[in-house]
Protein backbone atom coordinates (compact mmCIF):
# COMPACT_ATOMS: atom_id res chain seq x y z
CA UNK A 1 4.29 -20.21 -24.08
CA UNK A 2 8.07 -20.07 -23.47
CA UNK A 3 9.02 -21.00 -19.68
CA UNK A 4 10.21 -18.72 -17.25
CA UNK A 5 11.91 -20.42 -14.67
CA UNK A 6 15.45 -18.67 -13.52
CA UNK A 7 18.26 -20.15 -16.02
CA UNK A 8 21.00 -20.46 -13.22
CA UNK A 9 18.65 -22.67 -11.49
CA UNK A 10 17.25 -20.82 -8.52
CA UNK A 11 14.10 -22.60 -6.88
CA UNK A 12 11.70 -20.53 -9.06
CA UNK A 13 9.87 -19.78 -5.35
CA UNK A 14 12.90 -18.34 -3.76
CA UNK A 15 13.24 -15.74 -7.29
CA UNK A 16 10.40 -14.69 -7.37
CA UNK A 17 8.97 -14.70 -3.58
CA UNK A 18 9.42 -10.47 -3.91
CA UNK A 19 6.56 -10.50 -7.04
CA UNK A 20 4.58 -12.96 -4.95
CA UNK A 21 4.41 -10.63 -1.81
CA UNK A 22 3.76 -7.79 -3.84
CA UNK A 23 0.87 -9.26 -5.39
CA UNK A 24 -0.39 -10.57 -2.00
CA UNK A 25 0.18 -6.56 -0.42
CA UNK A 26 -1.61 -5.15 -3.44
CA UNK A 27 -4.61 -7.66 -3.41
CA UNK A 28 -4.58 -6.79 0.56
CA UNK A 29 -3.39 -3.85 1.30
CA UNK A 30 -1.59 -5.94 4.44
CA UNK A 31 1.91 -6.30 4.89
CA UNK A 32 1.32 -9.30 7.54
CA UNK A 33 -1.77 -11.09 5.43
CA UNK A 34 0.33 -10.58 2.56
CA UNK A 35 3.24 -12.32 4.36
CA UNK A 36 1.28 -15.64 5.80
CA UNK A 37 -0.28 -15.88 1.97
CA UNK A 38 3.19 -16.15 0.66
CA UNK A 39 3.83 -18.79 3.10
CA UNK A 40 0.90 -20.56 2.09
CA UNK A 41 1.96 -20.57 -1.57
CA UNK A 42 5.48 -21.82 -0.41
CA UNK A 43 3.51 -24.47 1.42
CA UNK A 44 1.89 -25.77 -1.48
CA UNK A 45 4.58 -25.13 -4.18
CA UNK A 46 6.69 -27.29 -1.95
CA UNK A 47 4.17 -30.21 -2.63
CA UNK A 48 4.48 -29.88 -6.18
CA UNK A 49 7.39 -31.68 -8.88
CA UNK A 50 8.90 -28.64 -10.10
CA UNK A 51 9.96 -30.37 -12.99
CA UNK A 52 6.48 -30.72 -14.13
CA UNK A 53 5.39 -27.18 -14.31
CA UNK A 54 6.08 -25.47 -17.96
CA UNK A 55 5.90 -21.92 -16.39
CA UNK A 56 6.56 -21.74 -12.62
CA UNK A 57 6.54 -18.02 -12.41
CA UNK A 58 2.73 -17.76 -13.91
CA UNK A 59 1.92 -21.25 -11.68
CA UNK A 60 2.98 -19.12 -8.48
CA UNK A 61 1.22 -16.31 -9.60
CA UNK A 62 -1.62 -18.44 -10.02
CA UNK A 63 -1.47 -19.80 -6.20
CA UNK A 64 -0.56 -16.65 -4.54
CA UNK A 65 -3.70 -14.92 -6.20
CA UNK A 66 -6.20 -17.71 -5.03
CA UNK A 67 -4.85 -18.05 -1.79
CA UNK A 68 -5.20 -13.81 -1.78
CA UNK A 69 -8.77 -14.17 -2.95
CA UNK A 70 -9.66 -16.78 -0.17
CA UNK A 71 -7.82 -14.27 2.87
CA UNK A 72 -9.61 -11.30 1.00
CA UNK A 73 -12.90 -12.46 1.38
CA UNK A 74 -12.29 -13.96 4.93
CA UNK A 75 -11.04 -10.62 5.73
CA UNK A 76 -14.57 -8.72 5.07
CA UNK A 77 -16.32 -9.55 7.78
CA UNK A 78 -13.04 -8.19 10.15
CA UNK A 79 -12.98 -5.15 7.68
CA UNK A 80 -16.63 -4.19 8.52
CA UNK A 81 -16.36 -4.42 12.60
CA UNK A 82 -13.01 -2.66 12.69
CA UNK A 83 -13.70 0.08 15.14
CA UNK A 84 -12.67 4.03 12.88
CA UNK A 85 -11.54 4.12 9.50
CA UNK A 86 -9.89 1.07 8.07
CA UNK A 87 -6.19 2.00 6.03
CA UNK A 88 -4.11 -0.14 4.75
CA UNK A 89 -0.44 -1.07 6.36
CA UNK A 90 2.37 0.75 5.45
CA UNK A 91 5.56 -0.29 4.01
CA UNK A 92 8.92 1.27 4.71
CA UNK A 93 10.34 1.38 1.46
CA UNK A 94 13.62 2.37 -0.40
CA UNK A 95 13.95 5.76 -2.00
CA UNK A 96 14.54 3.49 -5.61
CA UNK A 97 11.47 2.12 -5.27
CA UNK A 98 9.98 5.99 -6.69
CA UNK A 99 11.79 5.45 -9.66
CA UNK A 100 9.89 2.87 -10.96
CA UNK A 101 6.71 5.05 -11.10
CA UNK A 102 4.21 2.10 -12.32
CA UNK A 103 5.25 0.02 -9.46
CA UNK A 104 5.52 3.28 -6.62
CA UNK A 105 1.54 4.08 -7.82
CA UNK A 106 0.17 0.89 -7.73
CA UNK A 107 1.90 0.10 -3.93
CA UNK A 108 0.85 4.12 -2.87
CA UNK A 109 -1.33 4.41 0.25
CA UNK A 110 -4.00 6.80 -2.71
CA UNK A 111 -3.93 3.75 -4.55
CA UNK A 112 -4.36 1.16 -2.36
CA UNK A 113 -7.58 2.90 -0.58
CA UNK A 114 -9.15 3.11 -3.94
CA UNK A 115 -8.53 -0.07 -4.74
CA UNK A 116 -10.58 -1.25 -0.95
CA UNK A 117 -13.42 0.23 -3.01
CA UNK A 118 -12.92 -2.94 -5.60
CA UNK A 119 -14.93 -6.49 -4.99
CA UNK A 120 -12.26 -9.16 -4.20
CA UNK A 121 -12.63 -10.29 -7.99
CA UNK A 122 -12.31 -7.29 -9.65
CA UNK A 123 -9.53 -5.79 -6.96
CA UNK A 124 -7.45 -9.35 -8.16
CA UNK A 125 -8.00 -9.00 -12.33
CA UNK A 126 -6.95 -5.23 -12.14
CA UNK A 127 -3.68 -5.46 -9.99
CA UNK A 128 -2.60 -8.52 -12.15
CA UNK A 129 -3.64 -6.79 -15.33
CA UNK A 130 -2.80 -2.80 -14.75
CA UNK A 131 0.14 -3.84 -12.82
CA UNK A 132 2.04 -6.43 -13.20
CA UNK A 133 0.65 -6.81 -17.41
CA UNK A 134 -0.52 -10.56 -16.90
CA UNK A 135 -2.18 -12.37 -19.81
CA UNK A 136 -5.71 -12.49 -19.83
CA UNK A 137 -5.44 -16.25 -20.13
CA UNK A 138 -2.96 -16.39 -16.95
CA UNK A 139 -5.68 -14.28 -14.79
CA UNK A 140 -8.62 -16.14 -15.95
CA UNK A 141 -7.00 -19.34 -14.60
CA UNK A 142 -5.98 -17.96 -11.50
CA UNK A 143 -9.29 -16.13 -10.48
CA UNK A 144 -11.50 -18.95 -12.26
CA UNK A 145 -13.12 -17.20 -14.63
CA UNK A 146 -13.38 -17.24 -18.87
CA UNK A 147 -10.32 -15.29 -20.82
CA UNK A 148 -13.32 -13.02 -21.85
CA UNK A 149 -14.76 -13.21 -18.46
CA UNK A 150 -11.90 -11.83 -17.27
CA UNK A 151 -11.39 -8.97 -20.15
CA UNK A 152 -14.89 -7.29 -18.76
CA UNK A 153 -14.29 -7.60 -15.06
CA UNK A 154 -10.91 -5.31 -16.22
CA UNK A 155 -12.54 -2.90 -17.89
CA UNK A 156 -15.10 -2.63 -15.55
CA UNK A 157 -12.27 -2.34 -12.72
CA UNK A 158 -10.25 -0.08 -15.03
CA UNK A 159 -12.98 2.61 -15.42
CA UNK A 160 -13.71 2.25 -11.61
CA UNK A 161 -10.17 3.06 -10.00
CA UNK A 162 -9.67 5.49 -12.97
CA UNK A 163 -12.66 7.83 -11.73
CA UNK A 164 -11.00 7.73 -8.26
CA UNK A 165 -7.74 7.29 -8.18
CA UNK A 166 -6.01 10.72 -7.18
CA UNK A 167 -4.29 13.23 -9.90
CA UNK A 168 -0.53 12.60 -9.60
CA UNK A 169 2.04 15.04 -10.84
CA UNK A 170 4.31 16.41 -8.26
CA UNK A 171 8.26 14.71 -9.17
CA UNK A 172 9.97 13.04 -6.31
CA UNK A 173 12.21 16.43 -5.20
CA UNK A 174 9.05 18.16 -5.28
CA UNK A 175 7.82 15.66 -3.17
CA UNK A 176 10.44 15.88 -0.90
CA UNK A 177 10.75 19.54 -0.42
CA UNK A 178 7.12 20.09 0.76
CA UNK A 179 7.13 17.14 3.32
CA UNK A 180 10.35 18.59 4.33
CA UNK A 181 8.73 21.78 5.26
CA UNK A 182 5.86 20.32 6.65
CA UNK A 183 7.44 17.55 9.26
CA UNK A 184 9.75 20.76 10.13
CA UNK A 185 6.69 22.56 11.19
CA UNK A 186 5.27 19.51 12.80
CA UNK A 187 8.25 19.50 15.31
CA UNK A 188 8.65 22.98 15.81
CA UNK A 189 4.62 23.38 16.35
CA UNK A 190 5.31 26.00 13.55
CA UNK A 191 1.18 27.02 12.99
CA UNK A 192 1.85 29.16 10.13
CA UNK A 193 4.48 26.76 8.57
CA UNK A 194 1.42 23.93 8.71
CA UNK A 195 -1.15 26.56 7.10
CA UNK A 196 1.78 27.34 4.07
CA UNK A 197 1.98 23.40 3.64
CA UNK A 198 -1.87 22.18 3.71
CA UNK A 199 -3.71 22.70 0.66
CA UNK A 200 -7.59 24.43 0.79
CA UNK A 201 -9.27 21.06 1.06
CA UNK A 202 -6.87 19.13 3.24
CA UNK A 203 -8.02 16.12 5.29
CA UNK A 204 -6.61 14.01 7.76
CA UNK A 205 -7.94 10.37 8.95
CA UNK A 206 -6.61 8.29 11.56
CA UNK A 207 -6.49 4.62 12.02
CA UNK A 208 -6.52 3.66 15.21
CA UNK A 209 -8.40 0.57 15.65
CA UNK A 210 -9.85 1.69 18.74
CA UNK A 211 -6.52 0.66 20.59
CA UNK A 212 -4.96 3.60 20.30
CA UNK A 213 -5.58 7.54 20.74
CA UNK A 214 -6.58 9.37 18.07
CA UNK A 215 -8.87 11.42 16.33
CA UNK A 216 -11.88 9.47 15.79
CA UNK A 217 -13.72 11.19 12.55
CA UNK A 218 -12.38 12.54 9.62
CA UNK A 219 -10.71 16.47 10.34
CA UNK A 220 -11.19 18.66 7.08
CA UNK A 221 -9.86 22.02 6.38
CA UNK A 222 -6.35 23.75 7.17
CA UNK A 223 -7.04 25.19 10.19
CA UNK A 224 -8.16 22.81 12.50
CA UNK A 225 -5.64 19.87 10.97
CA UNK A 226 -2.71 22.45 11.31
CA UNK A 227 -3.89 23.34 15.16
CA UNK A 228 -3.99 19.64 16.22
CA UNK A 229 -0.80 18.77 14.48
CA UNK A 230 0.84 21.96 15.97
CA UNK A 231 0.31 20.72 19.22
CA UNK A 232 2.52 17.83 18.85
CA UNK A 233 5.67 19.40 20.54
CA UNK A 234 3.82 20.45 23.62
CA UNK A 235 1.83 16.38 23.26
CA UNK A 236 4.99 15.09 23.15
CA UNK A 237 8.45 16.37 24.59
CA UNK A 238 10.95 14.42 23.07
CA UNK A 239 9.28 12.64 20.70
CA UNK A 240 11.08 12.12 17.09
CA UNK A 241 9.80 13.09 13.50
CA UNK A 242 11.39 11.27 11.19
CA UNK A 243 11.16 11.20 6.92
CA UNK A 244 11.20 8.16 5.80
CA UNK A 245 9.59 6.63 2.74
CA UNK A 246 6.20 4.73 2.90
CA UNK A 247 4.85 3.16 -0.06
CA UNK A 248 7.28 4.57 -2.46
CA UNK A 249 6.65 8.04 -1.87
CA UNK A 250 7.89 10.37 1.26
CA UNK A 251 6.12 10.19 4.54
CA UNK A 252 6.79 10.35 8.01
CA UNK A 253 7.43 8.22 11.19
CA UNK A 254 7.15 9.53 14.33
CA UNK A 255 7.99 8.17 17.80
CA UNK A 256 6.99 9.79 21.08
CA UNK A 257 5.72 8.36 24.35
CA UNK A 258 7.24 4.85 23.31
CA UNK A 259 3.94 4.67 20.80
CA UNK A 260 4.83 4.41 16.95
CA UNK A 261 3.21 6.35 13.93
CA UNK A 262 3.45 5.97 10.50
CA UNK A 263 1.67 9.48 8.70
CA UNK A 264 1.76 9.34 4.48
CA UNK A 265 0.83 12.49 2.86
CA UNK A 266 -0.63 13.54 -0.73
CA UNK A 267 0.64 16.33 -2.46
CA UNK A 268 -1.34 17.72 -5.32
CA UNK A 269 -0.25 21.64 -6.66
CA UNK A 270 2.56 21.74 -3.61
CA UNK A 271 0.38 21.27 -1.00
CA UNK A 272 -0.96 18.63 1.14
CA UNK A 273 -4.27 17.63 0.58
CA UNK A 274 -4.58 14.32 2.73
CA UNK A 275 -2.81 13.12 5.68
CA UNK A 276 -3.05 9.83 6.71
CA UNK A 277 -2.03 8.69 9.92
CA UNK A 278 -1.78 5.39 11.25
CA UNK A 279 -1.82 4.43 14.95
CA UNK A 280 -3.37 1.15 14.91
CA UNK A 281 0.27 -1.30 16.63
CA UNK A 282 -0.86 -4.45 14.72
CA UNK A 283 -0.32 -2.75 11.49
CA UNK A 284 3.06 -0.99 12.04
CA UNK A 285 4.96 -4.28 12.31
CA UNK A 286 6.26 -3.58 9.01
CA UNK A 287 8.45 -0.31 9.43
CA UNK A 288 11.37 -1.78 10.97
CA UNK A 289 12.72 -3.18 7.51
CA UNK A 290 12.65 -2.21 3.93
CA UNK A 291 10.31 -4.48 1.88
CA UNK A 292 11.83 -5.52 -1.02
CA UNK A 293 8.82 -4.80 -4.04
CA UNK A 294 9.08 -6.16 -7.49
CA UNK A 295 6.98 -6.58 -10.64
CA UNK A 296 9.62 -9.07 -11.98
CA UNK A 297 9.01 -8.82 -15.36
């Protein structure tokens, strides 16, 4: 196999620490787990004579996936006593990052929910695999498992995320347009405007980590998700509505009482059909900055 490490000779960490974090964030779904895994890989790729790895890119890989696997699985226990529905951190991200519609899927809040439904293994061979197009040889060493080992778990994956994972095809204007509409209506308390913009079967969940107010079970249907949102003006005089984009697709972040939200919406046929809204502090440490996403192929 031909090496990949940079030709100008950039520490092959330091080029490809933005494909390490998004690996990390995908096998996660946690911005901050995602960021003390890549420091962990840095920690032990610092131990190691460059010189003597053939392919430093797939040898990171290798290290960032393992030390993902080990947080993953340390993380189920926390997972199953977190107080209301678990969803994963969102990531303020450039408009750009849409454009690369692979990459915008595979980080999108749909996505990343389904993928919670995977085992640790299985979440691991399919984002390395389906995403980012690693051998089978390469994922087999880094989840310690056979190449053919490895070649079932995928399938097996495959077939799972591809009976859940939600029908996409609205373009980005599209997109745009409705969550324009809708975070219009939002401010305004604009009832109607809310009913025009939430599809039949809309739901909205809140994380909230029981640290923060919010709804505490799921809230289906148009009109009572468009008569709680409506009452956000009169909740909150003064607050701010702002689009922004979360996950590679449009979204929302809204400040009011000096409390943050993140909401990330999605569309199917022009319409809303799930709102997710996260209120939980410890995992809205990420929307001050762009992250900077990469497949790095």
């Amino acid at each position: 196999m031909t090496s990949r490490a940079p030709a100008d000779g950039t520490d092959p960490f330091v080029a490809h620490r933005n494909l390490l974090f998004t690996v990390a964030y995908e096998m996660l779904g946690s911005a901050a787990d995602a960021e003390d895994v890549v420091q962990e890989t840095w920690l032990r790729w610092a131990g190691v004579d460059a010189a003597e790895v053939h392919d430093p890119r797939a040898y990171l890989v290798r290290i960032v996936t393992r030390q993902a696997l080990n947080r993953l699985r340390s993380l189920a226990r926390r997972r199953e006593d977190y107080v209301g529905e678990w969803l994963p951190e969102p990531l303020l991200t450039a408009p750009d990052v849409a454009e690369d519609v692979e990459l915008a899927e595979s980080v999108s809040m749909a996505m990343l929910t389904v993928l919670e439904t995977l085992g640790p293994t299985e979440r691991a061979v399919f984002v390395l695999r389906e995403v980012f197009d690693t051998p089978y040889d390469e994922i087999a060493a880094a989840v310690d498992k056979t190449p053919a080992a490895v070649r079932q778990i995928a399938a097996r994956a495959r077939n799972h995320v591809a009976a859940r994972r939600p029908r996409v095809d609205v373009d980005r204007t599209e997109q745009q347009a409705v969550v324009e509409r809708f975070l219009a209506a939002v401010r305004t308390g604009d009832l109607q405007g809310l009913l025009d913009a939430l599809a039949p079967d809309v739901v909205l969940l809140a994380d909230h980590g029981g640290v923060a107010q919010a709804i505490r079970k799921p809230l289906h249907g148009p009109e009572p998700v468009a008569r709680l949102l409506a009452n956000f003006a009169a909740f909150a005089p003064g607050g701010t509505v702002d689009a922004v984009w979360l996950n590679g697709a449009p979204g929302a972040r809204i400040d009011a009482r000096g409390e943050l939200t993140a909401v990330s919406l999605e569309i199917e046929d022009g319409r809303i059909r799930r709102i997710l809204v996260m209120r939980n502090p410890a995992k809205l440490t990420a929307l001050d900055e762009e992250a900077t996403l990469s497949r790095d192929r």
